[in-house]
PDB file of N, CA and C in Angstrom:
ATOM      1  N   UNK A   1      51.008  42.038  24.618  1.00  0.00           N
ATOM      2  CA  UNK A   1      50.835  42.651  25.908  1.00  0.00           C
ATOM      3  C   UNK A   1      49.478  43.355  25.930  1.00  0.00           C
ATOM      4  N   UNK A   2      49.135  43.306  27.289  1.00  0.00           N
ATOM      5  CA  UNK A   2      47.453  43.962  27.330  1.00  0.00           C
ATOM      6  C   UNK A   2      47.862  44.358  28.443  1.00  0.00           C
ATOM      7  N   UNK A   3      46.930  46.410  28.238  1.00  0.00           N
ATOM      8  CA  UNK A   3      47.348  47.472  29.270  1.00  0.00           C
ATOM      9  C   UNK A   3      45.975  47.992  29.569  1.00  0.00           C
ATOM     10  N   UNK A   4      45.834  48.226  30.485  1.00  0.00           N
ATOM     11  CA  UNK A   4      44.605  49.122  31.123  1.00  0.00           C
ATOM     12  C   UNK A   4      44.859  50.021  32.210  1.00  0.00           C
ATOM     13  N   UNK A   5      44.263  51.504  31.676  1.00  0.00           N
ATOM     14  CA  UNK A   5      44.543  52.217  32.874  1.00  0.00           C
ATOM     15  C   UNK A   5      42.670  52.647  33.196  1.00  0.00           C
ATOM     16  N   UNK A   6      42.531  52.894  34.710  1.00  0.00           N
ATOM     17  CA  UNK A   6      41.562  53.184  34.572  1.00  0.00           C
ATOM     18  C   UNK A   6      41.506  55.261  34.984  1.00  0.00           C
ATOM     19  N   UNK A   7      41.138  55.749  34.499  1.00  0.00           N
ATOM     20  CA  UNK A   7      40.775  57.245  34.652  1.00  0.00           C
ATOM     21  C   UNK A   7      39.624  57.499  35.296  1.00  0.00           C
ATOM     22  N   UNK A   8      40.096  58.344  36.729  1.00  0.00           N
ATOM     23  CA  UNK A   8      39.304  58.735  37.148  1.00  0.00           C
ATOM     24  C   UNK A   8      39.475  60.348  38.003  1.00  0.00           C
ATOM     25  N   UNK A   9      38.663  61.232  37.507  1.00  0.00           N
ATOM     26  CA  UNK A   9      38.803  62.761  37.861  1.00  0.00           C
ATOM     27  C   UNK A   9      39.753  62.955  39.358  1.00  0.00           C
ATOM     28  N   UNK A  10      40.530  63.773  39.475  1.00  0.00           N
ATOM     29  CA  UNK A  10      41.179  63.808  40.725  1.00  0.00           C
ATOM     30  C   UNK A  10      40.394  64.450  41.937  1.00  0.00           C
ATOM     31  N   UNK A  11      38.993  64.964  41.466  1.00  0.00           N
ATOM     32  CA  UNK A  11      37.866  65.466  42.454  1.00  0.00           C
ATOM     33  C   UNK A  11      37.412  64.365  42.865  1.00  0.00           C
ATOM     34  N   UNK A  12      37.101  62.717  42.428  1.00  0.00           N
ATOM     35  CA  UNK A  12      36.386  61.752  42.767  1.00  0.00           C
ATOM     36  C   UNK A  12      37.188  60.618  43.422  1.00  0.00           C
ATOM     37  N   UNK A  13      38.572  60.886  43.316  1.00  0.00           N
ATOM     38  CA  UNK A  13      38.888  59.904  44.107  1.00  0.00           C
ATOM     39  C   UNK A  13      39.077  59.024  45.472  1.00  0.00           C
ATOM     40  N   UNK A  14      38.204  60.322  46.350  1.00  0.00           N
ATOM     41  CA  UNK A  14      37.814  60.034  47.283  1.00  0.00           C
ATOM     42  C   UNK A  14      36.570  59.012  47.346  1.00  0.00           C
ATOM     43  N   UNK A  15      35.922  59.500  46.460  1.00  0.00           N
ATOM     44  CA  UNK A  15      34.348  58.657  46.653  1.00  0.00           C
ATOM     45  C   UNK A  15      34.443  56.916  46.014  1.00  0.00           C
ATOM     46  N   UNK A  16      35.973  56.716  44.917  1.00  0.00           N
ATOM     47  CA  UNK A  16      36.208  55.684  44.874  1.00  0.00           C
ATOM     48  C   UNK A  16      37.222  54.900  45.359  1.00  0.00           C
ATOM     49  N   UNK A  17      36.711  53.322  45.950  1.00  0.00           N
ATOM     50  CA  UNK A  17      37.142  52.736  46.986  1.00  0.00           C
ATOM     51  C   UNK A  17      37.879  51.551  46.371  1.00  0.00           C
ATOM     52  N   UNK A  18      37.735  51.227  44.974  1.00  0.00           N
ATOM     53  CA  UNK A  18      37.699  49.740  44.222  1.00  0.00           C
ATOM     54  C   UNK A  18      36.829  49.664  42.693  1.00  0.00           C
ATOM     55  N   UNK A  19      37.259  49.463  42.463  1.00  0.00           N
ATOM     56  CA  UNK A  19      36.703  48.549  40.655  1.00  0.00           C
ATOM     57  C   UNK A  19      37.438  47.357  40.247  1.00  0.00           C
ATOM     58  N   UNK A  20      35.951  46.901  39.846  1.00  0.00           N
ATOM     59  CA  UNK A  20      36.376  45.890  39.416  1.00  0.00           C
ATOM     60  C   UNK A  20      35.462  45.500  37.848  1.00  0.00           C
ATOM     61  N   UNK A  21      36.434  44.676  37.064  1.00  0.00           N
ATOM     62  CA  UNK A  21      36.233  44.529  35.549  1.00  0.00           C
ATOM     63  C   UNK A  21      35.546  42.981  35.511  1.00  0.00           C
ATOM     64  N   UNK A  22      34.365  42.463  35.318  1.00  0.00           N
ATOM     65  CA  UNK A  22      34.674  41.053  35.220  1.00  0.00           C
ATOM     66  C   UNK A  22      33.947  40.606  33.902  1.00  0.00           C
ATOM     67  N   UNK A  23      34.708  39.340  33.640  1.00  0.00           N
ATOM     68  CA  UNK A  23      34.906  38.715  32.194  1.00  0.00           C
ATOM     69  C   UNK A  23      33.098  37.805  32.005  1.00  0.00           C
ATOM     70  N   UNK A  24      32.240  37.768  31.590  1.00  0.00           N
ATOM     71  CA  UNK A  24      31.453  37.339  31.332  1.00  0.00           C
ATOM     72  C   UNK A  24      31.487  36.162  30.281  1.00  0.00           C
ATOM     73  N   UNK A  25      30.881  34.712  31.066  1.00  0.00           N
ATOM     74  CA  UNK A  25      30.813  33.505  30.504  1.00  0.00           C
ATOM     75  C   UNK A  25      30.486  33.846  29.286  1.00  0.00           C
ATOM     76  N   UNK A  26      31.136  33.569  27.718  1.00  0.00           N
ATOM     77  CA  UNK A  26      31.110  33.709  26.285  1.00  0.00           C
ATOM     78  C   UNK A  26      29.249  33.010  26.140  1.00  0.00           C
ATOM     79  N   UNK A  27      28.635  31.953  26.664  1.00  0.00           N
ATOM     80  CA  UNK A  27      27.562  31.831  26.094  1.00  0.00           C
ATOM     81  C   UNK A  27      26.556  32.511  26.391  1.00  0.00           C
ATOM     82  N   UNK A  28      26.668  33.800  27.636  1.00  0.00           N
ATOM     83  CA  UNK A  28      26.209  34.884  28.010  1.00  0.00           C
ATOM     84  C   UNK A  28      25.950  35.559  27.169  1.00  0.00           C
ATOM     85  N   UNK A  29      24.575  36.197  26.269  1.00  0.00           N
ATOM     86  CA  UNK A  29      24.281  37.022  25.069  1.00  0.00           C
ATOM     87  C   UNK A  29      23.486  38.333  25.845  1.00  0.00           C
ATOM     88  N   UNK A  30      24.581  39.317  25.735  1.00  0.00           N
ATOM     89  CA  UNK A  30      23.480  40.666  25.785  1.00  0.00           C
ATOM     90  C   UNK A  30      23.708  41.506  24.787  1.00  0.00           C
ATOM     91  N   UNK A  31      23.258  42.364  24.385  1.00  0.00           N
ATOM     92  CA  UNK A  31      22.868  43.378  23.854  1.00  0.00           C
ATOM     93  C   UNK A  31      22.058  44.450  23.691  1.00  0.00           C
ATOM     94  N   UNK A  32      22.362  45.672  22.814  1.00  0.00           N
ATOM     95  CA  UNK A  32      21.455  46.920  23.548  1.00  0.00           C
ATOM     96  C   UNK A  32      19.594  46.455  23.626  1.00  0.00           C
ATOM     97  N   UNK A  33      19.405  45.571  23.251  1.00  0.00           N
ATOM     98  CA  UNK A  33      17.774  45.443  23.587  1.00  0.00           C
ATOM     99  C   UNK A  33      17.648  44.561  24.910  1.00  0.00           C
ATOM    100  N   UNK A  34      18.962  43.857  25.045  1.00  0.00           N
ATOM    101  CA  UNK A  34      18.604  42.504  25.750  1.00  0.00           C
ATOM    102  C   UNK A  34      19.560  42.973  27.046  1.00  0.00           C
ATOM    103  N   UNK A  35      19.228  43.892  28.260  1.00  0.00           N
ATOM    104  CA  UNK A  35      20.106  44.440  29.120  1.00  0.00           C
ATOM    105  C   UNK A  35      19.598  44.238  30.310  1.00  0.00           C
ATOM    106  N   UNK A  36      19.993  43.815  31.770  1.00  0.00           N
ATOM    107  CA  UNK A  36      19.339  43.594  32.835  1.00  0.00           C
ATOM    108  C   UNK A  36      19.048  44.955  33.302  1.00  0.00           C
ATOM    109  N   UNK A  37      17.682  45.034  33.284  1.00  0.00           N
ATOM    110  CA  UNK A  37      17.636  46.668  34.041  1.00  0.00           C
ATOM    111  C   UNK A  37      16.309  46.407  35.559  1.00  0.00           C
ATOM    112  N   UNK A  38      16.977  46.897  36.232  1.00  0.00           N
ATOM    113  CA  UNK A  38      16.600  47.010  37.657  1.00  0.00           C
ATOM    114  C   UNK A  38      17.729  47.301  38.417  1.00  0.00           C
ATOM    115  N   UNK A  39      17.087  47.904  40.008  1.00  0.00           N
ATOM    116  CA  UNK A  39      18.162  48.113  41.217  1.00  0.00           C
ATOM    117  C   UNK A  39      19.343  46.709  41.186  1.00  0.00           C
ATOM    118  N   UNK A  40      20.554  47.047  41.872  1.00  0.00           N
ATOM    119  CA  UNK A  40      21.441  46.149  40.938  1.00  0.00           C
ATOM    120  C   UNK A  40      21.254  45.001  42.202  1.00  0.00           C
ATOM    121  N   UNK A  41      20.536  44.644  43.469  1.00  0.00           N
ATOM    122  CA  UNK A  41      20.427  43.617  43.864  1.00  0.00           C
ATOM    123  C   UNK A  41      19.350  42.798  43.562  1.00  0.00           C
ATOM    124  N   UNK A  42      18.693  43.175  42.217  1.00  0.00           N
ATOM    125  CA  UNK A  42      17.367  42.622  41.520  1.00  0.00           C
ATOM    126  C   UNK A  42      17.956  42.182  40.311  1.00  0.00           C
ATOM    127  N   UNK A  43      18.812  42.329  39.871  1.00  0.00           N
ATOM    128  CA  UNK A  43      19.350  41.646  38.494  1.00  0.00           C
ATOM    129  C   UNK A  43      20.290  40.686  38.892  1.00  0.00           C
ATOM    130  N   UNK A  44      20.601  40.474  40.015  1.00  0.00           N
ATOM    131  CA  UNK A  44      21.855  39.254  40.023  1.00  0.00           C
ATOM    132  C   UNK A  44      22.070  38.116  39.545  1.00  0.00           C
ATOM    133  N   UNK A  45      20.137  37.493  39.312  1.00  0.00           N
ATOM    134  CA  UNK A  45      20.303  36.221  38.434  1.00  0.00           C
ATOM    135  C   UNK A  45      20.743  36.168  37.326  1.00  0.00           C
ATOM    136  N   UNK A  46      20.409  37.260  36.784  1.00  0.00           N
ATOM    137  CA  UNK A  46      20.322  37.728  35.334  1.00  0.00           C
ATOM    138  C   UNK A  46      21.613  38.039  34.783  1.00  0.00           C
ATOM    139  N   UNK A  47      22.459  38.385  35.784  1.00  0.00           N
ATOM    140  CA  UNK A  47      24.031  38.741  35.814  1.00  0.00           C
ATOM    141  C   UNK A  47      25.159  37.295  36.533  1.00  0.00           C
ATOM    142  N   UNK A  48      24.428  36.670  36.925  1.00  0.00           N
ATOM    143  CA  UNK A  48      25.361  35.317  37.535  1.00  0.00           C
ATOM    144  C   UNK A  48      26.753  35.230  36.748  1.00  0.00           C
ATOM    145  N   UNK A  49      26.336  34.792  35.532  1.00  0.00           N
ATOM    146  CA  UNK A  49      27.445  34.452  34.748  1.00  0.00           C
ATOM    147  C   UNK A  49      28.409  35.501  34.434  1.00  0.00           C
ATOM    148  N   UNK A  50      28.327  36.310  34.604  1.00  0.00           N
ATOM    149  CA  UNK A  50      29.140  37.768  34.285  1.00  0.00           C
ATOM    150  C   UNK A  50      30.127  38.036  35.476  1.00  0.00           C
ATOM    151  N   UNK A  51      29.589  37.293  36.917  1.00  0.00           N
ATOM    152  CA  UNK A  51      30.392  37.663  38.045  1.00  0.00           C
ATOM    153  C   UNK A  51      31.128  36.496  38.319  1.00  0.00           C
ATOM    154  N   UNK A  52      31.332  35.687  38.099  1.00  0.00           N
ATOM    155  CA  UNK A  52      31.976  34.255  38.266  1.00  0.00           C
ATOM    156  C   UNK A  52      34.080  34.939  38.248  1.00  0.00           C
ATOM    157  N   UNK A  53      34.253  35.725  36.970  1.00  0.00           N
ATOM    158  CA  UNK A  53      35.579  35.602  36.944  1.00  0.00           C
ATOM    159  C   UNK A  53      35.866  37.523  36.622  1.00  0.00           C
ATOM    160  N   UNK A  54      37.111  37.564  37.690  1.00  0.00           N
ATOM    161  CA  UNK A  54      37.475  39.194  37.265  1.00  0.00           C
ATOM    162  C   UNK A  54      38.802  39.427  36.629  1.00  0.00           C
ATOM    163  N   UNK A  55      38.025  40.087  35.714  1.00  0.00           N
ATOM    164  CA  UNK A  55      39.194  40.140  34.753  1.00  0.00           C
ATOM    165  C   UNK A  55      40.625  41.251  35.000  1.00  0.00           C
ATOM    166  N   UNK A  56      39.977  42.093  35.669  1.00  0.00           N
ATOM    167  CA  UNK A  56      41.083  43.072  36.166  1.00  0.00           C
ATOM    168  C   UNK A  56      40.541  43.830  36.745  1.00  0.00           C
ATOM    169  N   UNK A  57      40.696  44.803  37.747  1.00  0.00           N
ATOM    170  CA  UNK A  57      40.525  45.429  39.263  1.00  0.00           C
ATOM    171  C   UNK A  57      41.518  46.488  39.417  1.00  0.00           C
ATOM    172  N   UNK A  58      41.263  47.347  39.939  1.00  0.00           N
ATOM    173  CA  UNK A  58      41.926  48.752  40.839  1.00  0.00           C
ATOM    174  C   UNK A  58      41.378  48.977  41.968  1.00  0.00           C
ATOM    175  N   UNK A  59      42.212  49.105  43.002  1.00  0.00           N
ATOM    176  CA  UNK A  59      42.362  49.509  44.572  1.00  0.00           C
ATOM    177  C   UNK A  59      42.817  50.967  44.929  1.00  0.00           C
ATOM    178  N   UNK A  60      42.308  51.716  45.463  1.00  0.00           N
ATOM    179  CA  UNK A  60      43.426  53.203  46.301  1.00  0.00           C
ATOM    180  C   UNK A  60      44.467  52.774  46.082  1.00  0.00           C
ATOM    181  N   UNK A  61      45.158  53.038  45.520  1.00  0.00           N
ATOM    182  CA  UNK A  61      46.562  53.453  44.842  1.00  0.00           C
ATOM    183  C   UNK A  61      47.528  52.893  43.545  1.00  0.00           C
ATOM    184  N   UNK A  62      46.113  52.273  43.140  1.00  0.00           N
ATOM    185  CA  UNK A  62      46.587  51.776  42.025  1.00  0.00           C
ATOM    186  C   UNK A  62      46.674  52.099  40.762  1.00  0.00           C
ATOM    187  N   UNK A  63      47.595  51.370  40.140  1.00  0.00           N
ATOM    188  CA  UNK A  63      48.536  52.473  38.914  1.00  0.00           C
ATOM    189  C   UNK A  63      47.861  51.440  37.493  1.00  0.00           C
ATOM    190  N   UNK A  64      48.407  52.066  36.745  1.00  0.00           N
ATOM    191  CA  UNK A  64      48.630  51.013  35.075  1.00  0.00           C
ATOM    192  C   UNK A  64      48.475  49.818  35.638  1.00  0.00           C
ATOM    193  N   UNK A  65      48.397  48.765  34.924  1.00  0.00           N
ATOM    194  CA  UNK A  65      48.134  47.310  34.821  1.00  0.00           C
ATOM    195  C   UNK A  65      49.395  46.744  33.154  1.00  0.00           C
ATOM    196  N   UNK A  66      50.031  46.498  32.941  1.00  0.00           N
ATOM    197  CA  UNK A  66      49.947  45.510  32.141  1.00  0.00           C
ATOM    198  C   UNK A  66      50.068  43.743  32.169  1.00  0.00           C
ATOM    199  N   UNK A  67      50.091  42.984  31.337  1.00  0.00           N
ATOM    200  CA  UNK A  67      49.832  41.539  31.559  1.00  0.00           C
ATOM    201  C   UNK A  67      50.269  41.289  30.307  1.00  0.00           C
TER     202      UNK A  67
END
């Protein structure tokens, strides 16, 4: 079984609307030298493969996850 909760301060839960987790294509290599850095609608090429599939997500009112 696989559980995820996500934590978030009870002062901020207004300002969050959604998260989302997504699974990045395995032949995708980053690491701490090798990281897309720019405003995040300037890295999207660079991130393609990372957004293809979501691995797990929270909405306003959502609880634990397991699977």
């Amino acid at each position: 079984m696989l559980e995820h909760k996500i934590i978030i301060e009870s002062t901020e839960l207004q300002c969050v609307h959604h998260l989302l987790m997504y699974q990045c294509d395995p032949a995708v290599q980053f690491n701490d030298s090798n990281l897309p850095d720019d405003l995040c609608d300037n890295i999207h090429a660079n991130t393609t493969y990372c957004t293809l599939n979501i691995a797990t997500g929270r909405a306003i009112g959502g609880q634990q996850v397991e699977f």
